[in-house]
PDB file of N, CA and C in Angstrom:
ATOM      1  N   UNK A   1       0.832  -1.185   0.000  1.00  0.00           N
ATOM      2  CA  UNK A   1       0.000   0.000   0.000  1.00  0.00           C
ATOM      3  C   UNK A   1       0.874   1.245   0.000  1.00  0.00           C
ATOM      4  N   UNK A   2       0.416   2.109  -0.654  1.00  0.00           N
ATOM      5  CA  UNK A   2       1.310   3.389  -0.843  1.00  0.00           C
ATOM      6  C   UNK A   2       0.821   4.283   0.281  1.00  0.00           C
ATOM      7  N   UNK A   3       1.924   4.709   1.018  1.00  0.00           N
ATOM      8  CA  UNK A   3       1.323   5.734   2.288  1.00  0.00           C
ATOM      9  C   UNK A   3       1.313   7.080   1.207  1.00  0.00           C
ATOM     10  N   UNK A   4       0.336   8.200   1.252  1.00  0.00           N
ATOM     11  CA  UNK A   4       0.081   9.351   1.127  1.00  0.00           C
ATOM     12  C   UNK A   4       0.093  10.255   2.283  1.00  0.00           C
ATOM     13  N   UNK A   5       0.247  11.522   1.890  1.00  0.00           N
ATOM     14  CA  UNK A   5       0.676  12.399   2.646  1.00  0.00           C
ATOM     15  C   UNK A   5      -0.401  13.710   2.561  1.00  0.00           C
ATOM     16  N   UNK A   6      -1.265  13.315   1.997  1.00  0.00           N
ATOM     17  CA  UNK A   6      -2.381  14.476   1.483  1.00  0.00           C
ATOM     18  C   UNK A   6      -2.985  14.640   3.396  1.00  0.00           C
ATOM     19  N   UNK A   7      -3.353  15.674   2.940  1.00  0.00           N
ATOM     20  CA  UNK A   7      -4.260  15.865   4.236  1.00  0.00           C
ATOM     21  C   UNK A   7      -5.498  15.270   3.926  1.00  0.00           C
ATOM     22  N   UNK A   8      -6.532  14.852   5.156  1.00  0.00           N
ATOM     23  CA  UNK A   8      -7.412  13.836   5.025  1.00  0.00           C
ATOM     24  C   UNK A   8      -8.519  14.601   4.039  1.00  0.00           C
ATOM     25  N   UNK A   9      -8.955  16.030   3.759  1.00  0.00           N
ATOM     26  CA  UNK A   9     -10.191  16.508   3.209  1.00  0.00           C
ATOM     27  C   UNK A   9      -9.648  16.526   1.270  1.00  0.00           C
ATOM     28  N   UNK A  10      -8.055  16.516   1.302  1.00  0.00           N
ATOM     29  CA  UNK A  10      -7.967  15.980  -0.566  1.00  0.00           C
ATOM     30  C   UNK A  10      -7.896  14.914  -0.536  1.00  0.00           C
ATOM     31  N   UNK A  11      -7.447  13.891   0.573  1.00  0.00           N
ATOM     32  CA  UNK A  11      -7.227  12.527   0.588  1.00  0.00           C
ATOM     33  C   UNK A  11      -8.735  12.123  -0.024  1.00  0.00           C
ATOM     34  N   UNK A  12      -9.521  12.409   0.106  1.00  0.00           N
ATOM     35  CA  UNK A  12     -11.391  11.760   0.220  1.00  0.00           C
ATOM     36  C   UNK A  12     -11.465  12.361  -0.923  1.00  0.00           C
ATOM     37  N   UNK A  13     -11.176  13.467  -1.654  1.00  0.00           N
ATOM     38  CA  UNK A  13     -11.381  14.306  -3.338  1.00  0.00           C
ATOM     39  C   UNK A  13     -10.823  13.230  -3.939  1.00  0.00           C
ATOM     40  N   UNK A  14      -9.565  13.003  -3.453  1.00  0.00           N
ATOM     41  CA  UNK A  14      -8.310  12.270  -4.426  1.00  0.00           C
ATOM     42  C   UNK A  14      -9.002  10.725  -4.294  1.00  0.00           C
ATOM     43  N   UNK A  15      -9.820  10.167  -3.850  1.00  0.00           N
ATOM     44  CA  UNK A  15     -10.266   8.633  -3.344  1.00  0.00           C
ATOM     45  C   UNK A  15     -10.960   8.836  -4.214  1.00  0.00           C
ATOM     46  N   UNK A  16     -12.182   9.850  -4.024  1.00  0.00           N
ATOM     47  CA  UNK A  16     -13.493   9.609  -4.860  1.00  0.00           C
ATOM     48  C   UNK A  16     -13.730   9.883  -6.612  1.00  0.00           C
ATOM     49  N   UNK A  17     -12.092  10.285  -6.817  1.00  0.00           N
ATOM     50  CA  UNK A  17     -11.802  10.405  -8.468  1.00  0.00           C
ATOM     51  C   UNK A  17     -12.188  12.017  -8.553  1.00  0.00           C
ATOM     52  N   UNK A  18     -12.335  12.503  -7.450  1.00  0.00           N
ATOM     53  CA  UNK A  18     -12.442  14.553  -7.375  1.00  0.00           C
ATOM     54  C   UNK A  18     -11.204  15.159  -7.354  1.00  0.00           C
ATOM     55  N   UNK A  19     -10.883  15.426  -8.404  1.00  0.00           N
ATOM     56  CA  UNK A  19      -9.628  16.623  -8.711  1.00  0.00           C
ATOM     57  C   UNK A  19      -9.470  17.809  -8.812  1.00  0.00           C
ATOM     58  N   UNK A  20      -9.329  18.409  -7.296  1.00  0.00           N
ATOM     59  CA  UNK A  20      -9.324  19.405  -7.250  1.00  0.00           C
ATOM     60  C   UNK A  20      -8.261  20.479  -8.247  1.00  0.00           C
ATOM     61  N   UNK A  21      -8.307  21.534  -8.887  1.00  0.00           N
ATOM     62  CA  UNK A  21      -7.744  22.224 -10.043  1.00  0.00           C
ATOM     63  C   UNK A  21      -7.129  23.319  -9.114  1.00  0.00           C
ATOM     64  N   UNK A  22      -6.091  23.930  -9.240  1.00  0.00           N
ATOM     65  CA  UNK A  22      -5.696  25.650  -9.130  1.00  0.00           C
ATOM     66  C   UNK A  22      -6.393  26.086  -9.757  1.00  0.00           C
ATOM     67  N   UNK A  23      -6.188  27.939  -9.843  1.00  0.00           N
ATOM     68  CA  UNK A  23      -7.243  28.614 -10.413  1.00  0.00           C
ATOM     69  C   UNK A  23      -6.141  28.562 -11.650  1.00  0.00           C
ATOM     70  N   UNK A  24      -5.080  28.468 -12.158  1.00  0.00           N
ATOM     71  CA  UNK A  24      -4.499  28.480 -13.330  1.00  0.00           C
ATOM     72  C   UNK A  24      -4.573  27.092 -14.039  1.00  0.00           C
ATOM     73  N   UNK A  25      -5.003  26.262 -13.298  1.00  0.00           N
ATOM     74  CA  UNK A  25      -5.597  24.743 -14.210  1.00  0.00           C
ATOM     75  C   UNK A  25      -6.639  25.153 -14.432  1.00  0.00           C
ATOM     76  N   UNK A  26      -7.272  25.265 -13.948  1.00  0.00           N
ATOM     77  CA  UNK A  26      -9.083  25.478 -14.097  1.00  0.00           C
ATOM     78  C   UNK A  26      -8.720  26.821 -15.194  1.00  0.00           C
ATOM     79  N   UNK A  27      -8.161  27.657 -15.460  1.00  0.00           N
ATOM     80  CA  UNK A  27      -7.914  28.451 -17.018  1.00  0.00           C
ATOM     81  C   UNK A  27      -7.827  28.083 -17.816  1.00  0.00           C
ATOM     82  N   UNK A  28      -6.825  27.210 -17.423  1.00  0.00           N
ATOM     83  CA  UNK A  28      -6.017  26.704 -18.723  1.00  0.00           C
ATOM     84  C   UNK A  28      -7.090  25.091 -19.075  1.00  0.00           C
ATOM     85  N   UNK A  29      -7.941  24.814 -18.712  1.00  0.00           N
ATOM     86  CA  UNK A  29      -9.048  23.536 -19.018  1.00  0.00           C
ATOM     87  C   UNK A  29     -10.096  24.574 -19.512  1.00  0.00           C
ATOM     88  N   UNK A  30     -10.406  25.702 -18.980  1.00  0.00           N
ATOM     89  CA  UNK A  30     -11.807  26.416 -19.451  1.00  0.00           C
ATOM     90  C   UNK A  30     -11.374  27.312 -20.630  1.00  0.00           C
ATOM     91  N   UNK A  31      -9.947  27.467 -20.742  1.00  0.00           N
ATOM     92  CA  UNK A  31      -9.843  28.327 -21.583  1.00  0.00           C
ATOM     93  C   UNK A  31      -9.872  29.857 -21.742  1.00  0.00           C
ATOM     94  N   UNK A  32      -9.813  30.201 -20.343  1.00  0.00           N
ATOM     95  CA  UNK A  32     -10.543  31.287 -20.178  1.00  0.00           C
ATOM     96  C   UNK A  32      -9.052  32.247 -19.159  1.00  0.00           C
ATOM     97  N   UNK A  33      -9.488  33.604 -18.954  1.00  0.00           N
ATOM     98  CA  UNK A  33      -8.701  34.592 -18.557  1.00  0.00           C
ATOM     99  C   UNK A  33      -8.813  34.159 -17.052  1.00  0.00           C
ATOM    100  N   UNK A  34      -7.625  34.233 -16.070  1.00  0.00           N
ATOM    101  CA  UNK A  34      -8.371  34.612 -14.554  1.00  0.00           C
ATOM    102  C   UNK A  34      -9.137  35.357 -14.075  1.00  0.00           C
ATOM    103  N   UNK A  35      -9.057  36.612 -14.736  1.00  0.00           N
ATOM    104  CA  UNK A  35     -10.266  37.834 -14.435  1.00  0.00           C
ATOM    105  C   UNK A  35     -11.650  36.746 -14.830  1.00  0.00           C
ATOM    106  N   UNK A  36     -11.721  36.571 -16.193  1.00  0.00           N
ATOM    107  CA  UNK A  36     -13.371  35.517 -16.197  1.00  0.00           C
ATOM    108  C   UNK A  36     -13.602  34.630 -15.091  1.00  0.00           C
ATOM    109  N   UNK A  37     -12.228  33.768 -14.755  1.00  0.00           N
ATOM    110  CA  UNK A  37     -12.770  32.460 -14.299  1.00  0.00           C
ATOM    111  C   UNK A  37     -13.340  33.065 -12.885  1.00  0.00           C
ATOM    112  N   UNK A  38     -12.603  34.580 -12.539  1.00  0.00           N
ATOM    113  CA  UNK A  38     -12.587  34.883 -11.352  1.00  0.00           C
ATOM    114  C   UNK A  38     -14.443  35.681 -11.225  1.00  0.00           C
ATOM    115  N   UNK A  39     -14.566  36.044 -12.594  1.00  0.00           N
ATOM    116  CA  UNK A  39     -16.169  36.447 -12.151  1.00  0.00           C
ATOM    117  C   UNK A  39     -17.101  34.975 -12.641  1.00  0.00           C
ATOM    118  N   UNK A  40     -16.546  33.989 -13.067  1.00  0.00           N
ATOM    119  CA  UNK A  40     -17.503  33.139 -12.633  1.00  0.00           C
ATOM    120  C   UNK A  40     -17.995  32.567 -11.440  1.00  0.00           C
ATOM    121  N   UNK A  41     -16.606  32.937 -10.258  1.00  0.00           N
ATOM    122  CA  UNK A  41     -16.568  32.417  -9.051  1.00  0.00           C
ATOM    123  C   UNK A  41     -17.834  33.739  -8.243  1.00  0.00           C
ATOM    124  N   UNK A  42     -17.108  34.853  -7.886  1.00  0.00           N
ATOM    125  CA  UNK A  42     -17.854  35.629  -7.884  1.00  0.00           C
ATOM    126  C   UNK A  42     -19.287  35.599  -7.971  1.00  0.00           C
ATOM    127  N   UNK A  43     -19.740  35.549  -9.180  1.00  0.00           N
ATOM    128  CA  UNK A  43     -21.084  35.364  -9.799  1.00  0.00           C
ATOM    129  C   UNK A  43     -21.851  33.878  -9.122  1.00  0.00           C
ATOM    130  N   UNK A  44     -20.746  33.122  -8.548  1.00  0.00           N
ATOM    131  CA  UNK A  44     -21.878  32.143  -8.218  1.00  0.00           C
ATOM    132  C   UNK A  44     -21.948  31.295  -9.279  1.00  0.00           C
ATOM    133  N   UNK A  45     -21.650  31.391 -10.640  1.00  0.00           N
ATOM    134  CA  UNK A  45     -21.568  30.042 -11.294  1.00  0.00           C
ATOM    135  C   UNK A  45     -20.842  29.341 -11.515  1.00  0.00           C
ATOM    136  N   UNK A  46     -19.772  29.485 -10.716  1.00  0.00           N
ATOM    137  CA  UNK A  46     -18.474  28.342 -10.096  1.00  0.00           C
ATOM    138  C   UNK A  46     -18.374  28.165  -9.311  1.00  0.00           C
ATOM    139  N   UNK A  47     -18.345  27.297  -8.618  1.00  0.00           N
ATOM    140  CA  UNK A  47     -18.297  26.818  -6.972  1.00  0.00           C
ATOM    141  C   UNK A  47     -16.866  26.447  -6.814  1.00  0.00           C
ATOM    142  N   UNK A  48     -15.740  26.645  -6.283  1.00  0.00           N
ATOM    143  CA  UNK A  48     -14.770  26.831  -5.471  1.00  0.00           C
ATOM    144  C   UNK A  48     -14.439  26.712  -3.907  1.00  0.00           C
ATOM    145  N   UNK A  49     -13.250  26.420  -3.932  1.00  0.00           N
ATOM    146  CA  UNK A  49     -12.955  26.165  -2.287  1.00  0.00           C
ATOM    147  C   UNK A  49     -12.243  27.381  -1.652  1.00  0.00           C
ATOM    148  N   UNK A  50     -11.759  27.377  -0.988  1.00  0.00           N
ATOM    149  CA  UNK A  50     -10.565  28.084  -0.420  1.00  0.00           C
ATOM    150  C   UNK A  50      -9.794  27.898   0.554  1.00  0.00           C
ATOM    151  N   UNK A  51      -8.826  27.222   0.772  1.00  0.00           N
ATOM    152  CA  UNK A  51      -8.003  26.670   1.532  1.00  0.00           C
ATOM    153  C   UNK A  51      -6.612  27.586   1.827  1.00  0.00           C
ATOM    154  N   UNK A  52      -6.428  28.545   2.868  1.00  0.00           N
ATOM    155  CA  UNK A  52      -6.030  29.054   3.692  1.00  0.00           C
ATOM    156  C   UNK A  52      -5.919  30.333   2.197  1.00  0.00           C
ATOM    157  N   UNK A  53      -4.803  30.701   1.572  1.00  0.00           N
ATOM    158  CA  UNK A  53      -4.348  31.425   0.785  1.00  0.00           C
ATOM    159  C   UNK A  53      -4.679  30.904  -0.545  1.00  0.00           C
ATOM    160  N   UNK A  54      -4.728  29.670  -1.151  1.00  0.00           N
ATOM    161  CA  UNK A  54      -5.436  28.591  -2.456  1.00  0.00           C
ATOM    162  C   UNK A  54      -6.892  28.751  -2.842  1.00  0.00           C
ATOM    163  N   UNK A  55      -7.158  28.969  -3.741  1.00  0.00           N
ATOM    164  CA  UNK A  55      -8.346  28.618  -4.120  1.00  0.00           C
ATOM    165  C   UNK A  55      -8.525  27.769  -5.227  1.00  0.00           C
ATOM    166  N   UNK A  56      -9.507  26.739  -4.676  1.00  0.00           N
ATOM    167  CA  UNK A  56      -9.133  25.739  -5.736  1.00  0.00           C
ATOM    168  C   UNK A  56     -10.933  25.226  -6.497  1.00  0.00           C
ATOM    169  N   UNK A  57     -10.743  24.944  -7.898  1.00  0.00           N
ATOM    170  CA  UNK A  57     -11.969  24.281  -8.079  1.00  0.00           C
ATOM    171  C   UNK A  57     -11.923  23.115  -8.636  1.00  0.00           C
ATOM    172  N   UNK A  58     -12.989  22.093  -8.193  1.00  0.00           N
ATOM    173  CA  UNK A  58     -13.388  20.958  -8.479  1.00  0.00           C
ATOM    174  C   UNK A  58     -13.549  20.394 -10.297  1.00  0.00           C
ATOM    175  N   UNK A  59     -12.985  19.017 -10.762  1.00  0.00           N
ATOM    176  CA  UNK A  59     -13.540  18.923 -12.099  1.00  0.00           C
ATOM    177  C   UNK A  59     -15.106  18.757 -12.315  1.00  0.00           C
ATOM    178  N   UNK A  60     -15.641  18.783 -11.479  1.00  0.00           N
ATOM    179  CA  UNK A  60     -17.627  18.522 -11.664  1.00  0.00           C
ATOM    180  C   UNK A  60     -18.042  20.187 -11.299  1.00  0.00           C
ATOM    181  N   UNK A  61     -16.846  20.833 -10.567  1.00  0.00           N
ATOM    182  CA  UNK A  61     -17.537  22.199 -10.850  1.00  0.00           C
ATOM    183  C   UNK A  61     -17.313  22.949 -12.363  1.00  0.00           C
ATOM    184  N   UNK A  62     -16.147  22.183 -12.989  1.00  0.00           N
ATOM    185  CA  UNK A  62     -16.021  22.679 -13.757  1.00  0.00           C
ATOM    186  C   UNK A  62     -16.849  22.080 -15.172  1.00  0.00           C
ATOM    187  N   UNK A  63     -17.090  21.311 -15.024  1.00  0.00           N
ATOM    188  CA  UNK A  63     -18.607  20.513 -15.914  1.00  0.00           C
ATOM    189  C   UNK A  63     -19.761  20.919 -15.987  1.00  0.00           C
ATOM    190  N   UNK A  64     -20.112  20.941 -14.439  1.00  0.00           N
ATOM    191  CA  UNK A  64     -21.439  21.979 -14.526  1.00  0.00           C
ATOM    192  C   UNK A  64     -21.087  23.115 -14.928  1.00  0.00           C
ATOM    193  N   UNK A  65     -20.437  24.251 -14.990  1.00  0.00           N
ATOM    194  CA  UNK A  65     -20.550  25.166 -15.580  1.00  0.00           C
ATOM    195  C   UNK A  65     -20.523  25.216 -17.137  1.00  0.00           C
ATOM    196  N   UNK A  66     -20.127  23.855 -17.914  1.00  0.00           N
ATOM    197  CA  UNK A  66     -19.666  24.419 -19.035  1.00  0.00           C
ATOM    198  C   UNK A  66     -20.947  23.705 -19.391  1.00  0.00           C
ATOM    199  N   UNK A  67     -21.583  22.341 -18.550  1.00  0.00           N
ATOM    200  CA  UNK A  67     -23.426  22.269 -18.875  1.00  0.00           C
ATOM    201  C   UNK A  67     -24.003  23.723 -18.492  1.00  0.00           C
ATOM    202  N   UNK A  68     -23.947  24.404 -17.696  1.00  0.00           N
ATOM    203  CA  UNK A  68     -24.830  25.279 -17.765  1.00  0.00           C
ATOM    204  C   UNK A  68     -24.660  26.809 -19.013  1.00  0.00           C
ATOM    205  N   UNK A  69     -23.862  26.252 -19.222  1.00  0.00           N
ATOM    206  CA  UNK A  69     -23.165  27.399 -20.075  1.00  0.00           C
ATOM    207  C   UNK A  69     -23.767  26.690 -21.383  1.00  0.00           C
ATOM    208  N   UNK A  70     -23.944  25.848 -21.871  1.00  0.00           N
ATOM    209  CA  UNK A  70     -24.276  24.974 -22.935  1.00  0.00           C
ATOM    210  C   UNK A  70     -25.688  25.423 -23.259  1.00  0.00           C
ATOM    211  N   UNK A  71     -26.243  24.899 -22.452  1.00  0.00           N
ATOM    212  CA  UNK A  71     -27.748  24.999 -21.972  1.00  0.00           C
ATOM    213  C   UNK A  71     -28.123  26.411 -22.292  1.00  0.00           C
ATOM    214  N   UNK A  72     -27.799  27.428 -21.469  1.00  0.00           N
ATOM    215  CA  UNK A  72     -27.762  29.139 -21.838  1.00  0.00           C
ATOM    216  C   UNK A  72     -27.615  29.417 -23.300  1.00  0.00           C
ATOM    217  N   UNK A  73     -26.626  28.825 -24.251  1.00  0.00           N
ATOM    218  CA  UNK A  73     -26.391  28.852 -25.116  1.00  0.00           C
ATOM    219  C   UNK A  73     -27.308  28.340 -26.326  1.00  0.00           C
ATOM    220  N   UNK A  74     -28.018  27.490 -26.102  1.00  0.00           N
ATOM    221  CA  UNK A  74     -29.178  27.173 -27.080  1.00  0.00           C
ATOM    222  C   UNK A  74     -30.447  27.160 -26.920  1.00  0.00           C
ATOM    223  N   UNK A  75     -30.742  28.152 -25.901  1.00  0.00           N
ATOM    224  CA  UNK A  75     -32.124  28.376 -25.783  1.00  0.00           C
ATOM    225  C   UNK A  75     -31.840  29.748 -25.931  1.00  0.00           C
TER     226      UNK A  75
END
């Protein structure tokens, strides 16, 4: 068994296949500026963490947004 060193609240992200992103991964996957990604957070249509000085977002937060962004987009 491989000992890890994560603290126990990414240990349970990192178990359950949840990959938590930096805000410069989560750019560079959305494609997008930090100022945007930063008013999507803002705005409430990104859900994000924040861990002491880090802010980090989830890959299912970053899914739902680009479903809801989809969705917006063809209606």
């Amino acid at each position: 068994m491989i000992k890890t060193f994560l603290p126990t609240y990414l240990r349970t992200a990192a178990e359950s296949s949840e990959e938590l992103l930096t805000v410069a991964e989560a750019c560079a996957e959305l494609r997008v500026s930090k100022g945007t990604l930063y008013q999507y957070i803002h705005s409430r249509q990104l859900a994000s963490i924040k861990l002491r000085s880090r802010r980090l977002i989830s890959r299912s937060a970053i899914r739902a947004l680009v479903e809801k962004l989809t969705i917006e987009a063809t209606t």
